[in-house]
C-alpha atoms as a PDB file:
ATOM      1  CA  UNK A   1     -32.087-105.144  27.248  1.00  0.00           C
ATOM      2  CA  UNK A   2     -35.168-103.190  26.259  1.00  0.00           C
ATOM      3  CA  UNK A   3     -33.596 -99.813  27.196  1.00  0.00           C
ATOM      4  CA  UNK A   4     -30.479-100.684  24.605  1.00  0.00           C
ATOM      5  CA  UNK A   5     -33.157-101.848  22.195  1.00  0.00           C
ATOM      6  CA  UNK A   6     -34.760 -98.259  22.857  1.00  0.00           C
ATOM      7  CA  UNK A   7     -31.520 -96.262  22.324  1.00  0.00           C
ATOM      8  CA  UNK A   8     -30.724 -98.467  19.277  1.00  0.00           C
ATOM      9  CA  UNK A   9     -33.776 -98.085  17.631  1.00  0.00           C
ATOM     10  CA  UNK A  10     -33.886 -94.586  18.436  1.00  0.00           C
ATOM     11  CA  UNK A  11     -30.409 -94.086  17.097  1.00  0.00           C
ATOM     12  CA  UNK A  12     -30.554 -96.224  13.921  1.00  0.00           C
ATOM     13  CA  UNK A  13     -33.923 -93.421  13.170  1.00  0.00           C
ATOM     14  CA  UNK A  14     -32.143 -90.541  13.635  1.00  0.00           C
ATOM     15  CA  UNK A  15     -28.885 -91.490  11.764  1.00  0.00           C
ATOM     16  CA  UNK A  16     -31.357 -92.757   8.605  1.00  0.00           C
ATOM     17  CA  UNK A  17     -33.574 -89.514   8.929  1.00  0.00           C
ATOM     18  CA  UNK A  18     -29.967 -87.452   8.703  1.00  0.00           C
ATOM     19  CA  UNK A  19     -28.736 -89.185   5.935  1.00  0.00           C
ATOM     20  CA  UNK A  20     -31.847 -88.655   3.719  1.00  0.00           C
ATOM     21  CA  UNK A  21     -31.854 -84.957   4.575  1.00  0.00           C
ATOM     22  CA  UNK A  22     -28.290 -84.612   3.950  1.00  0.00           C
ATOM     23  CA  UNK A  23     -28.979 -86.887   0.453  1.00  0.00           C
ATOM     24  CA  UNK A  24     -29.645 -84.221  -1.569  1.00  0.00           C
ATOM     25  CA  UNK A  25     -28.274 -81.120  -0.318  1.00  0.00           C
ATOM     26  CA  UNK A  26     -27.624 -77.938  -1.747  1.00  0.00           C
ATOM     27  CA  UNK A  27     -24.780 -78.717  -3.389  1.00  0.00           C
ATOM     28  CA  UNK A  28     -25.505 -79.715  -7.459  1.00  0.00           C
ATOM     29  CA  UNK A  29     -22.402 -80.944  -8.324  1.00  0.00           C
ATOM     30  CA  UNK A  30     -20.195 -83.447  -5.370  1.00  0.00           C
ATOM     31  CA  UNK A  31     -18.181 -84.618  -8.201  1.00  0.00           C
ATOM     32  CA  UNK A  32     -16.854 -80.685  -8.872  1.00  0.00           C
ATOM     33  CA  UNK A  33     -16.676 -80.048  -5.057  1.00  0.00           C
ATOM     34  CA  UNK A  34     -14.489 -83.021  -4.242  1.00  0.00           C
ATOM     35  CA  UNK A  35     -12.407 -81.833  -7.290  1.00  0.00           C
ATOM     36  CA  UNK A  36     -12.067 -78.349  -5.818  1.00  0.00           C
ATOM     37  CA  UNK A  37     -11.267 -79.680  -2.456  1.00  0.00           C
ATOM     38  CA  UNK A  38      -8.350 -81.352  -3.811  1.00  0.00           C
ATOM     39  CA  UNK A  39      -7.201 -78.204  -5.789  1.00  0.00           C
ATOM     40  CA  UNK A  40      -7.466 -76.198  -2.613  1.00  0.00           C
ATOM     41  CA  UNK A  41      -5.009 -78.538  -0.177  1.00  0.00           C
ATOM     42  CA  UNK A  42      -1.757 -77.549  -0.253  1.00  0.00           C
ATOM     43  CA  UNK A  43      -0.089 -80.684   0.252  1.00  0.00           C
ATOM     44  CA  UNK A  44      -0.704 -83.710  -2.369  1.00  0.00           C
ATOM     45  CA  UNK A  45      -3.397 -86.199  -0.757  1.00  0.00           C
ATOM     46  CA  UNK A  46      -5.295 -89.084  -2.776  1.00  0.00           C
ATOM     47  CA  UNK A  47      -8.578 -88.890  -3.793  1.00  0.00           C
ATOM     48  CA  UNK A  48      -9.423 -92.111  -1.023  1.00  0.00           C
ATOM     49  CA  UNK A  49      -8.224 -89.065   2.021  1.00  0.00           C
ATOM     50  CA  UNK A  50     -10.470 -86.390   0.298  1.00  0.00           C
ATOM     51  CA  UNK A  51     -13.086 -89.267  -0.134  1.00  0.00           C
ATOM     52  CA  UNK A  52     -12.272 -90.309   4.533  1.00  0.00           C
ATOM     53  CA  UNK A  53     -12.630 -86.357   5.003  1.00  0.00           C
ATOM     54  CA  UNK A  54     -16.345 -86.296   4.083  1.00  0.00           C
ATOM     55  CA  UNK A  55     -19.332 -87.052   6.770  1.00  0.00           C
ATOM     56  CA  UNK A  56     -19.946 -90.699   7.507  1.00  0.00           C
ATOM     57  CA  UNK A  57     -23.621 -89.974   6.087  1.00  0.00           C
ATOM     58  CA  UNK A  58     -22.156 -89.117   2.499  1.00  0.00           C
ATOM     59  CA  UNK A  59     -19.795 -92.442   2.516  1.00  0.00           C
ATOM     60  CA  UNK A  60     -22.581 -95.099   4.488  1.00  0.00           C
ATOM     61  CA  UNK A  61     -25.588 -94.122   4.360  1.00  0.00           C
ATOM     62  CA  UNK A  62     -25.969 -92.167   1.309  1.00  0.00           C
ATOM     63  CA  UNK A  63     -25.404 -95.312  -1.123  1.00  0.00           C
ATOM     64  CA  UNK A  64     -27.758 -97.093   1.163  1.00  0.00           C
ATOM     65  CA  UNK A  65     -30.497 -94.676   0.470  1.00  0.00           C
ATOM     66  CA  UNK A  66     -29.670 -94.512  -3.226  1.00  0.00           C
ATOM     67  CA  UNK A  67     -30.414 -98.456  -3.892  1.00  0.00           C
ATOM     68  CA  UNK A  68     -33.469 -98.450  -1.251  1.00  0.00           C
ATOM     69  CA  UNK A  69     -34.312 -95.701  -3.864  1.00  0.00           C
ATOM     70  CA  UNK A  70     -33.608 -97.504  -6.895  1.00  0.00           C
ATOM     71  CA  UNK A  71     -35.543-100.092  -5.203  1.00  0.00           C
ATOM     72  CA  UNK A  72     -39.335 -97.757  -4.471  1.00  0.00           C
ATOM     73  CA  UNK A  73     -38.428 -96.638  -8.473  1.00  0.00           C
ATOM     74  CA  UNK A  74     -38.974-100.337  -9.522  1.00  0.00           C
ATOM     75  CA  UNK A  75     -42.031-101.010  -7.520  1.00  0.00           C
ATOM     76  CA  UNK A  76     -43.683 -98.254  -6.943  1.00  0.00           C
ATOM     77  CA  UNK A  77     -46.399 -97.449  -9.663  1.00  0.00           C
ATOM     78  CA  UNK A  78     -45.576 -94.625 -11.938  1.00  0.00           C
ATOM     79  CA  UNK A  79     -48.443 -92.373 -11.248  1.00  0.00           C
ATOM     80  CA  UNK A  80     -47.916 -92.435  -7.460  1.00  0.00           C
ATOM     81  CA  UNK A  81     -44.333 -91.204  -8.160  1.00  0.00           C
ATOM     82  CA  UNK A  82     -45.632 -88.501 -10.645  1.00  0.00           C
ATOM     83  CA  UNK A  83     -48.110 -87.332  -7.702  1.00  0.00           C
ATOM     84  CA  UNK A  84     -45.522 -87.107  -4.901  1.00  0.00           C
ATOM     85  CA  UNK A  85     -42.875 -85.297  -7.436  1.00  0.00           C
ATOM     86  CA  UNK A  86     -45.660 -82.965  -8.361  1.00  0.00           C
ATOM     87  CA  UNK A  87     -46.494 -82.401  -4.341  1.00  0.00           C
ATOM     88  CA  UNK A  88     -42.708 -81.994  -3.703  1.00  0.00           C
ATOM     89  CA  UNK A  89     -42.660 -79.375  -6.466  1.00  0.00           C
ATOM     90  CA  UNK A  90     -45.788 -77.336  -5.170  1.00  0.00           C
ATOM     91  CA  UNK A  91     -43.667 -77.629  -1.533  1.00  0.00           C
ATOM     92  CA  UNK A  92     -40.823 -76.097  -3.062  1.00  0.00           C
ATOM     93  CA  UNK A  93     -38.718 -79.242  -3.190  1.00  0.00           C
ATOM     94  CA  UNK A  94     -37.450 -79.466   0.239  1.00  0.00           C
ATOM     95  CA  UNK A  95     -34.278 -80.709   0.929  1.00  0.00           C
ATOM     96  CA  UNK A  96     -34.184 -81.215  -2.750  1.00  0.00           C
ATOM     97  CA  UNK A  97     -35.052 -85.157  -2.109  1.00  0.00           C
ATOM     98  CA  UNK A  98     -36.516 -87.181  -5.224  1.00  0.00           C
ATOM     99  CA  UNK A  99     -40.312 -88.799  -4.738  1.00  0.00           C
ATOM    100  CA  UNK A 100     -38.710 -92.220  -4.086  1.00  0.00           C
ATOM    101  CA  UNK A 101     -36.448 -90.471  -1.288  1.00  0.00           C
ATOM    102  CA  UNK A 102     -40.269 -89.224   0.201  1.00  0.00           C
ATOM    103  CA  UNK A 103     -41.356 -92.544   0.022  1.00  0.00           C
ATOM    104  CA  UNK A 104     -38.497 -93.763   1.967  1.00  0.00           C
ATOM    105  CA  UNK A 105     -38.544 -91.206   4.651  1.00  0.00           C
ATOM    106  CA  UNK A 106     -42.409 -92.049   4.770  1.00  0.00           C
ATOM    107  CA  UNK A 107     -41.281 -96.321   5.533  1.00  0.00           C
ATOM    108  CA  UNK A 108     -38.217 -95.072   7.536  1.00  0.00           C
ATOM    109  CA  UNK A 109     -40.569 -92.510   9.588  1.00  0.00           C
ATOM    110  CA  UNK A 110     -43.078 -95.443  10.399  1.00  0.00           C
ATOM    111  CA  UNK A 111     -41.043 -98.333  10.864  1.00  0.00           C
ATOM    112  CA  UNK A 112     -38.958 -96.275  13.438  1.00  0.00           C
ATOM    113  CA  UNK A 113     -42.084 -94.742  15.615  1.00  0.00           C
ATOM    114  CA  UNK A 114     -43.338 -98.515  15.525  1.00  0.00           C
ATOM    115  CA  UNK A 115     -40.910-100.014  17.117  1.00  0.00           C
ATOM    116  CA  UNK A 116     -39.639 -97.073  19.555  1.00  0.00           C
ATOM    117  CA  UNK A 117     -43.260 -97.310  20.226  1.00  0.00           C
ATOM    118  CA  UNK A 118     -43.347-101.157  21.152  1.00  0.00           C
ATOM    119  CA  UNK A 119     -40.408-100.756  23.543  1.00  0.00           C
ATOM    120  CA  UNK A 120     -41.886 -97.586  25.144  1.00  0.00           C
ATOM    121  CA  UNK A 121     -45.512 -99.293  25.811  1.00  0.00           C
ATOM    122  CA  UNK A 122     -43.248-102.634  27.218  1.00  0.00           C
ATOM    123  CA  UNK A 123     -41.460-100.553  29.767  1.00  0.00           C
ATOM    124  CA  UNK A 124     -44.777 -99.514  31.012  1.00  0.00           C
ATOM    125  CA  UNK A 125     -45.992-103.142  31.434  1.00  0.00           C
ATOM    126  CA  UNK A 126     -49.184-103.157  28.806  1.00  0.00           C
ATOM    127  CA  UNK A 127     -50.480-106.647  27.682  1.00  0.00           C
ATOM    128  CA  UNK A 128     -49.272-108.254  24.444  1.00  0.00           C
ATOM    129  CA  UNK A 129     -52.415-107.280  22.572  1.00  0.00           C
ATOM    130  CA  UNK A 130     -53.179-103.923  23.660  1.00  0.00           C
ATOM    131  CA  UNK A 131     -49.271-103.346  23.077  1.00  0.00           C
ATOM    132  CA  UNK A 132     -50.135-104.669  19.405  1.00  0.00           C
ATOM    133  CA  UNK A 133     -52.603-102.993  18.760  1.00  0.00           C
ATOM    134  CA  UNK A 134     -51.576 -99.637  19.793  1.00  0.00           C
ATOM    135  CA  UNK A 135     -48.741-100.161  17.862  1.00  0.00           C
ATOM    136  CA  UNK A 136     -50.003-100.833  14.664  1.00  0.00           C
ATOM    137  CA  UNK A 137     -52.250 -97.816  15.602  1.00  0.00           C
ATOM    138  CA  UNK A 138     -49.310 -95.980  15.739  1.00  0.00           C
ATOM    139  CA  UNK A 139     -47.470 -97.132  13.399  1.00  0.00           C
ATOM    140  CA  UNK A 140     -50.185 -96.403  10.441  1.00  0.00           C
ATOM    141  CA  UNK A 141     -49.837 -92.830  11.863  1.00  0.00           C
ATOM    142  CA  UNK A 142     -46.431 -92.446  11.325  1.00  0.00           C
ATOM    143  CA  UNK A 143     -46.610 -93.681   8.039  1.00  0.00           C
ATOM    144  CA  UNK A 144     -49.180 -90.477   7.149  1.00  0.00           C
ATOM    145  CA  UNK A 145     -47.206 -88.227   9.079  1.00  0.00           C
ATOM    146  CA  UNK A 146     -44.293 -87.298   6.138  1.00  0.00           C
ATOM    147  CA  UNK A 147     -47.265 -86.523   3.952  1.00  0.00           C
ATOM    148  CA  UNK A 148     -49.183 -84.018   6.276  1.00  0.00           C
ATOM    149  CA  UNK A 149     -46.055 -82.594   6.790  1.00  0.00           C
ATOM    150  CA  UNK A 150     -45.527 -81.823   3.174  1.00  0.00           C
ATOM    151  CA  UNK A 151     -49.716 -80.915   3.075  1.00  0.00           C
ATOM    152  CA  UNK A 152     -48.459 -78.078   5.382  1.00  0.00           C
ATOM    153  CA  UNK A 153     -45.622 -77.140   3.542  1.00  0.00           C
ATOM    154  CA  UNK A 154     -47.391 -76.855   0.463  1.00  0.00           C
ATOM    155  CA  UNK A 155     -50.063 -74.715   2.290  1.00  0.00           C
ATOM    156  CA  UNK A 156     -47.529 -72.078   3.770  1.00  0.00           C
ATOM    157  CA  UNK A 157     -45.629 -72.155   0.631  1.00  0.00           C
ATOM    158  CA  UNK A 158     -49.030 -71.146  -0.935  1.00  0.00           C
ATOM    159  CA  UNK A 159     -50.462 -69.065   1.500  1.00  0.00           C
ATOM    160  CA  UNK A 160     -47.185 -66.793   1.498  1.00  0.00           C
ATOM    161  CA  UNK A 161     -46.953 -66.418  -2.112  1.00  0.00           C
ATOM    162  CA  UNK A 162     -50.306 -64.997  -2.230  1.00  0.00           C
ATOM    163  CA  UNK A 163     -49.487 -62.520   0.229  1.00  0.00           C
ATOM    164  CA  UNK A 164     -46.399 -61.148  -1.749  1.00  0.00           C
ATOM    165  CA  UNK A 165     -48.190 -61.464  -4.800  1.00  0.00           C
ATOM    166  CA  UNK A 166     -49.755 -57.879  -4.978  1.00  0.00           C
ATOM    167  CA  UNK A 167     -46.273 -56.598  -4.243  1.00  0.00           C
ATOM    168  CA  UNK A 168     -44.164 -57.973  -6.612  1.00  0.00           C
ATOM    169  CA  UNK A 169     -47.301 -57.063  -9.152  1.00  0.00           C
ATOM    170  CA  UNK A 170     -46.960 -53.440  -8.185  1.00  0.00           C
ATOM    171  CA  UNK A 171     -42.700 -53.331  -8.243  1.00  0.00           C
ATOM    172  CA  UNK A 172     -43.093 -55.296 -11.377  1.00  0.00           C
ATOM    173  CA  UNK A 173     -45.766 -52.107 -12.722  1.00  0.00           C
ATOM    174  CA  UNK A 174     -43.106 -49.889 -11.576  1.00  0.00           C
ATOM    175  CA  UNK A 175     -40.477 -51.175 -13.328  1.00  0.00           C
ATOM    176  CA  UNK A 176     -42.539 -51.689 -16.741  1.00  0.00           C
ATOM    177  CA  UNK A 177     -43.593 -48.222 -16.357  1.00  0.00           C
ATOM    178  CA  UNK A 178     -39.665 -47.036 -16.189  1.00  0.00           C
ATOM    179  CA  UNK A 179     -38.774 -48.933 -19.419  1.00  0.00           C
ATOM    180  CA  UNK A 180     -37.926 -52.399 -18.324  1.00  0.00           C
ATOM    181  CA  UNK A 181     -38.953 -55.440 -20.162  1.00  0.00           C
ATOM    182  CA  UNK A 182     -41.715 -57.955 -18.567  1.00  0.00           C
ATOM    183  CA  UNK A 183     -38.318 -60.073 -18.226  1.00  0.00           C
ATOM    184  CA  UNK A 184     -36.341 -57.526 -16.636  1.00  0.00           C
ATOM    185  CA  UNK A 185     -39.278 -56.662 -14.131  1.00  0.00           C
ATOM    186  CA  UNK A 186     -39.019 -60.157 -13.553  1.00  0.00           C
ATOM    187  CA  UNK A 187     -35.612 -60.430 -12.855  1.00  0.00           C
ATOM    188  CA  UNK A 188     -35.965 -57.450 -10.790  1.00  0.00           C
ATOM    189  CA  UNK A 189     -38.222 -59.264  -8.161  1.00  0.00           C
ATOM    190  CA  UNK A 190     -35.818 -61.986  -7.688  1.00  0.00           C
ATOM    191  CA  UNK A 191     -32.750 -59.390  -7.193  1.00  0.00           C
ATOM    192  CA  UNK A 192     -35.177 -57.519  -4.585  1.00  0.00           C
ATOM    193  CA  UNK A 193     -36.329 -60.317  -2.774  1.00  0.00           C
ATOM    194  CA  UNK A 194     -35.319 -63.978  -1.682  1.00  0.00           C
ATOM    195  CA  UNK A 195     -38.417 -65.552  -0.743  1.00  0.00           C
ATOM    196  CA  UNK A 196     -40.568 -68.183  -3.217  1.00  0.00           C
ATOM    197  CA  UNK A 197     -42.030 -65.915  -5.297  1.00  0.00           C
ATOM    198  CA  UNK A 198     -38.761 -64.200  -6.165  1.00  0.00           C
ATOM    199  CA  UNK A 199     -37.254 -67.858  -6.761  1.00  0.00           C
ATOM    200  CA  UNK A 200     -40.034 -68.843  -9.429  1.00  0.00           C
ATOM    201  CA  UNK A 201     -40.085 -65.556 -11.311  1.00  0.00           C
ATOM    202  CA  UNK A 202     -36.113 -66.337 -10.767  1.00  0.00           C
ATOM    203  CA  UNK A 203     -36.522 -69.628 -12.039  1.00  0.00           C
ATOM    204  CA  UNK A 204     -38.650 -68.698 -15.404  1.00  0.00           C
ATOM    205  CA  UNK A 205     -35.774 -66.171 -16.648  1.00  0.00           C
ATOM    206  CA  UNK A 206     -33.061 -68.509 -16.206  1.00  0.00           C
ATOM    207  CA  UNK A 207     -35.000 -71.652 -18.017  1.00  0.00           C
ATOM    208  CA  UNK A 208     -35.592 -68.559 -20.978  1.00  0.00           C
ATOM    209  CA  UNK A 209     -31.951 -68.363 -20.558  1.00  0.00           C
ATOM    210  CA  UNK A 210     -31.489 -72.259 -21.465  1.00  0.00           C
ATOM    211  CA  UNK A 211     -34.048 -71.780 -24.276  1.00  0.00           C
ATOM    212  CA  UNK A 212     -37.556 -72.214 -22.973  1.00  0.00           C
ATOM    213  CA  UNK A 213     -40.143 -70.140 -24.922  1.00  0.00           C
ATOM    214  CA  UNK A 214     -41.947 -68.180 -22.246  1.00  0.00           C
ATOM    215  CA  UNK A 215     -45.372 -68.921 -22.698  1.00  0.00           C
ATOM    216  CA  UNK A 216     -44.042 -72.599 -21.213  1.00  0.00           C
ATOM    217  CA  UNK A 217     -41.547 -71.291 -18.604  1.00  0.00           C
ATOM    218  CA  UNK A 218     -44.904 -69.203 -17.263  1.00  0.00           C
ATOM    219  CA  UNK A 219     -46.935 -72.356 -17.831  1.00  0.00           C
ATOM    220  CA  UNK A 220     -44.764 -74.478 -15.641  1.00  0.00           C
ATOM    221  CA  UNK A 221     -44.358 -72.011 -12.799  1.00  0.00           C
ATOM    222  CA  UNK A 222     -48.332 -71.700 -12.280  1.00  0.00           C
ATOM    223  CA  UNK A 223     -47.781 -75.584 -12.506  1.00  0.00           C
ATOM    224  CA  UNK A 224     -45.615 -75.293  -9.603  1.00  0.00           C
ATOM    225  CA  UNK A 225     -47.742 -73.109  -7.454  1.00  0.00           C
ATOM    226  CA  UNK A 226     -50.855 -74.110  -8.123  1.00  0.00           C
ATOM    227  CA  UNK A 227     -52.278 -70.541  -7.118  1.00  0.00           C
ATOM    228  CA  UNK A 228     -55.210 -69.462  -8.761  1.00  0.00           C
ATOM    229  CA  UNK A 229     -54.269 -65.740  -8.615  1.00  0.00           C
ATOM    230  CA  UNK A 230     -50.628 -66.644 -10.126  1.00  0.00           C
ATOM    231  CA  UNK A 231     -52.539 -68.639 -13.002  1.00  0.00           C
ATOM    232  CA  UNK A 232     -55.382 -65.895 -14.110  1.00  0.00           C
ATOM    233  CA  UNK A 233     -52.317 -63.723 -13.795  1.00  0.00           C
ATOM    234  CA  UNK A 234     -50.452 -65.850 -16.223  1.00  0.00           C
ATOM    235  CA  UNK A 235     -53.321 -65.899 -18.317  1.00  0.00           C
ATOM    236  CA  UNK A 236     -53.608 -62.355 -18.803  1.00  0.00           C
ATOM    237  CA  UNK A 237     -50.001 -62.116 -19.504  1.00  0.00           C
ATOM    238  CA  UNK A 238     -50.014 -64.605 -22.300  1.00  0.00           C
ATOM    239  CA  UNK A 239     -53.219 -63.438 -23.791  1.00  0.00           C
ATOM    240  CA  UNK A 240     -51.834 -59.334 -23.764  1.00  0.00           C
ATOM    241  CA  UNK A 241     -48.541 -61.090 -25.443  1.00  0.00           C
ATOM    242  CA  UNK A 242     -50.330 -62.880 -27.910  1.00  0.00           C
ATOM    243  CA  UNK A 243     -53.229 -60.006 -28.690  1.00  0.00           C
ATOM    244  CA  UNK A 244     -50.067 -56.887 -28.416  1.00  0.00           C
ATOM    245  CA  UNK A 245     -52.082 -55.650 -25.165  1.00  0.00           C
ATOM    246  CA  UNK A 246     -49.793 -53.236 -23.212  1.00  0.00           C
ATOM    247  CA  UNK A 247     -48.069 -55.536 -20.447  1.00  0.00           C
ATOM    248  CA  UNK A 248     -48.017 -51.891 -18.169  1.00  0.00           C
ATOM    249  CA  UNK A 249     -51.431 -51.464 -18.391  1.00  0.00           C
ATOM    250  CA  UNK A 250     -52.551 -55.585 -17.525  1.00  0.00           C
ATOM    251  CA  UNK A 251     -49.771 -55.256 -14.701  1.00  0.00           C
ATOM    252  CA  UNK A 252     -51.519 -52.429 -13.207  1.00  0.00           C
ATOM    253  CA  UNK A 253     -54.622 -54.031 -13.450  1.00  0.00           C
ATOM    254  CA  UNK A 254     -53.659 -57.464 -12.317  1.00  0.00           C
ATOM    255  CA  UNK A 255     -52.328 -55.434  -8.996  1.00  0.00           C
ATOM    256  CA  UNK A 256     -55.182 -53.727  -8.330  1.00  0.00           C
ATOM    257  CA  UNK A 257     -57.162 -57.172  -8.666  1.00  0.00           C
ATOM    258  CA  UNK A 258     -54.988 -59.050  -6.760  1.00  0.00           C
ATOM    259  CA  UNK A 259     -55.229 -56.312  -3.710  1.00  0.00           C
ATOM    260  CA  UNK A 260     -58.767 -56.654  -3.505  1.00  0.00           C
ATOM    261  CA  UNK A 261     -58.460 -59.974  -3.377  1.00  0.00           C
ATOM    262  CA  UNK A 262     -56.203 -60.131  -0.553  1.00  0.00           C
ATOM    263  CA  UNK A 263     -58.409 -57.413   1.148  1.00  0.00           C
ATOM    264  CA  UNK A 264     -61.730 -59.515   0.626  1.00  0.00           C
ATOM    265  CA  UNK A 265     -59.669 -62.709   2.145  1.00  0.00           C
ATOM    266  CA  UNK A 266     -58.517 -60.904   5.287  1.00  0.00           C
ATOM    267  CA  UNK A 267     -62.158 -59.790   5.643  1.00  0.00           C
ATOM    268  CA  UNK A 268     -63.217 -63.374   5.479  1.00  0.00           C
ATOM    269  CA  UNK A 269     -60.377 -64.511   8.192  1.00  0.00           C
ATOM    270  CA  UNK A 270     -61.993 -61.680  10.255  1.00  0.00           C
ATOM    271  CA  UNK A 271     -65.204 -63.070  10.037  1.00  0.00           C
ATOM    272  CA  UNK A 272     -64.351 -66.157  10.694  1.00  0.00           C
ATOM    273  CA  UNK A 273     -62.068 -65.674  13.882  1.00  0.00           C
ATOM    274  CA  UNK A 274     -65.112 -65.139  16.160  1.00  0.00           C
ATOM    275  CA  UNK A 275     -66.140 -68.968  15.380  1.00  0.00           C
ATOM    276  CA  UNK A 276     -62.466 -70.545  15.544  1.00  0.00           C
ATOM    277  CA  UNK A 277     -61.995 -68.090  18.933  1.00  0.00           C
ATOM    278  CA  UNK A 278     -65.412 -70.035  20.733  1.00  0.00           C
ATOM    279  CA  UNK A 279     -64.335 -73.416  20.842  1.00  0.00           C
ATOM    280  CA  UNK A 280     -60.961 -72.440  23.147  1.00  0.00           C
ATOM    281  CA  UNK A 281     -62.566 -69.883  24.971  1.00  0.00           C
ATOM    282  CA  UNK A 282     -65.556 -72.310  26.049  1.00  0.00           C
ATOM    283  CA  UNK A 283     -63.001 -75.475  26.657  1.00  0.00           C
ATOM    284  CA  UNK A 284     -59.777 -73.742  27.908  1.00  0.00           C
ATOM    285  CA  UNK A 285     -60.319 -70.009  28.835  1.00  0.00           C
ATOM    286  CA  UNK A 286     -63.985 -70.045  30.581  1.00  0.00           C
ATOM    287  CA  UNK A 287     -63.024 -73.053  32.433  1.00  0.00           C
ATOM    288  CA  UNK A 288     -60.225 -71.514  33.921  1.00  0.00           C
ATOM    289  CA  UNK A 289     -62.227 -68.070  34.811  1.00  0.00           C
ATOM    290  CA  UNK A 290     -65.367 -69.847  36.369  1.00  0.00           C
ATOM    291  CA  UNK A 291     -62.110 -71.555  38.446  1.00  0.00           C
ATOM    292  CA  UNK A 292     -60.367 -68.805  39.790  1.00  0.00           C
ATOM    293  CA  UNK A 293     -63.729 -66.696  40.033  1.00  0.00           C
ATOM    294  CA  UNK A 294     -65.987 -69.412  41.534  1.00  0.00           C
ATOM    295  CA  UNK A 295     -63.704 -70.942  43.565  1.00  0.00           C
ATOM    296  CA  UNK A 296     -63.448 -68.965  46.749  1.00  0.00           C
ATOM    297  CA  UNK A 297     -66.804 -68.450  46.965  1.00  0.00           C
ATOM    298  CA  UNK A 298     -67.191 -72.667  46.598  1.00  0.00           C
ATOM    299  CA  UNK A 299     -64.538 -73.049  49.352  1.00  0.00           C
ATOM    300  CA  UNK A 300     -66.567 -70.237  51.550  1.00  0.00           C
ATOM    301  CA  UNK A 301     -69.821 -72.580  51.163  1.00  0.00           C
ATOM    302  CA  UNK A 302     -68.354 -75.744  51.776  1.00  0.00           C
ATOM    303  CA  UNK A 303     -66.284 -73.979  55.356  1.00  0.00           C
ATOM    304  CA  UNK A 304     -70.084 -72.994  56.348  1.00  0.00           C
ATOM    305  CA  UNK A 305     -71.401 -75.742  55.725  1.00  0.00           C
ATOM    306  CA  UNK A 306     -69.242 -77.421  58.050  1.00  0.00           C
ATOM    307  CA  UNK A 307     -69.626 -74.923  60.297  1.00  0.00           C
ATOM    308  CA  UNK A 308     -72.801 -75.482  60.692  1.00  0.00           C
ATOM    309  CA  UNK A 309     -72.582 -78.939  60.519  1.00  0.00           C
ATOM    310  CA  UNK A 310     -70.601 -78.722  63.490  1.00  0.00           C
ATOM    311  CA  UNK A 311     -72.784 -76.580  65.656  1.00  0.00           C
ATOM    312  CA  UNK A 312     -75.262 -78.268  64.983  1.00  0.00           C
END
């Protein structure tokens, strides 16, 4: 009975996981697919066949997840919505799921290591309260574990838009310098390149397109980042717009800025790789050289020893 309890539990997380992921894919409009779909058949069908044809994630469990979502909306506070939104955004909204959809994943996520956890530590005989106890230990972690997920996200995210940062500074130089606009450089970088920093200069010209000033589209991408190069960048921009500064001459100078900044943080990695490098050489590299280095010569003592123990 415990090993069907295992596979059921184990099941029920993975199909609940799936569904949230699949929630809010890529697709912006279902209503316009499904309508598509039905142009595209040949033969007449009903809307309930096109509705059968889709995954059994889109017709169970993704009305589930919508009311459990309706649900965190109503009791969560306000304010920890706003903050998980806000991480979600500096993330790059993955998966495209809502704040209350994070929270959900965070109960799902715990609630399902709990009790695959409880089964696992019964099949290996531990007492009631140790099994308890290391449950709720484990339990509590799963609960965090969604969130340093996203921490990490957001760091990468971060950490690789600083890196292309000097680059898309220099092709958007470039392009000023041949007669572009500021906007057209930007849209430039986004036809060059598909990576994050593309998407948010991306991003910025089409909310300009809808009718956003851009002094606030700018404002909200630095919002979204939350890079401190992309934000005195920003600054410049909007104070050379707003004093008639050349925009040519503050790219080129924003570039050269930003590469020295990327040098002088690759020259602090370097100094600090000597210190991360000495806690795995003592505990996992050393250990093993003393072992393959010592170790004959420890077998050669011990053989005279009892050698000599012998003969004597």
């Amino acid at each position: 009975m415990e090993i069907l309890a295992v596979g059921a539990a184990i099941g029920a997380f993975v199909l609940i996981i799936a569904s949230i992921i699949l929630l809010r894919r890529a697709e912006e409009d279902p209503l316009s697919a499904r309508i598509d779909e039905y142009a595209a058949r040949e033969e007449p069908v009903t809307m309930e066949e096109i509705e059968l044809s889709l995954p059994i994630a889109d017709r169970v469990f993704v009305p589930v997840i919508r009311r459990l979502s309706n649900l965190v909306i109503r009791f969560t506070p306000q304010s920890m919505l706003d903050n998980t939104a806000h991480q979600l955004e500096l993330a790059g909204s993955p998966g495209n799921i809502s704040a209350a959809e994070f929270w959900i994943i965070r109960g799902v996520v715990c609630v399902g290591i709990g009790i695959l956890f409880f089964f696992v530590l019964g099949r290996f005989g531990q007492e009631p309260g140790r099994r308890i106890l290391y449950t709720a230990l484990v339990t509590v972690f799963g609960f965090f574990l969604p969130a340093m997920f996203l921490s990490s996200k957001v760091r990468r995210r971060q950490d690789a838009i600083i890196k292309k940062f000097p680059d898309a500074l220099d092709l958007m130089s470039i392009c000023v310098d041949a007669g572009l606009t500021f906007d057209g450089a930007m849209a430039k970088v986004d036809e060059k390149w598909d990576d994050a920093l593309a998407r948010e200069f991306g991003r910025v010209i089409y909310e300009m397109q809808l009718g956003k000033s851009r002094r606030q589209a700018l404002r909200d991408m630095s919002d979204r980042m939350d890079v401190p190069d992309v934000a005195s960048f920003i600054a410049a921009i909007l104070q050379a717009d707003q004093l008639g500064v050349s925009i040519g001459k503050v790219l080129r100078i924003q570039s050269e800025q930003m590469r020295i900044r990327r040098r002088q943080r690759a020259e602090e990695k370097a100094h600090q790789a000597p210190v991360k490098m000495l806690f795995p050489m003592v505990f996992l590299i050393f250990p093993s050289m003393f072992i393959v280095l010592l170790g004959p010569a420890g077998f050669q003592v011990l053989r005279s020893e009892a050698l000599g123990g012998i003969t004597g």
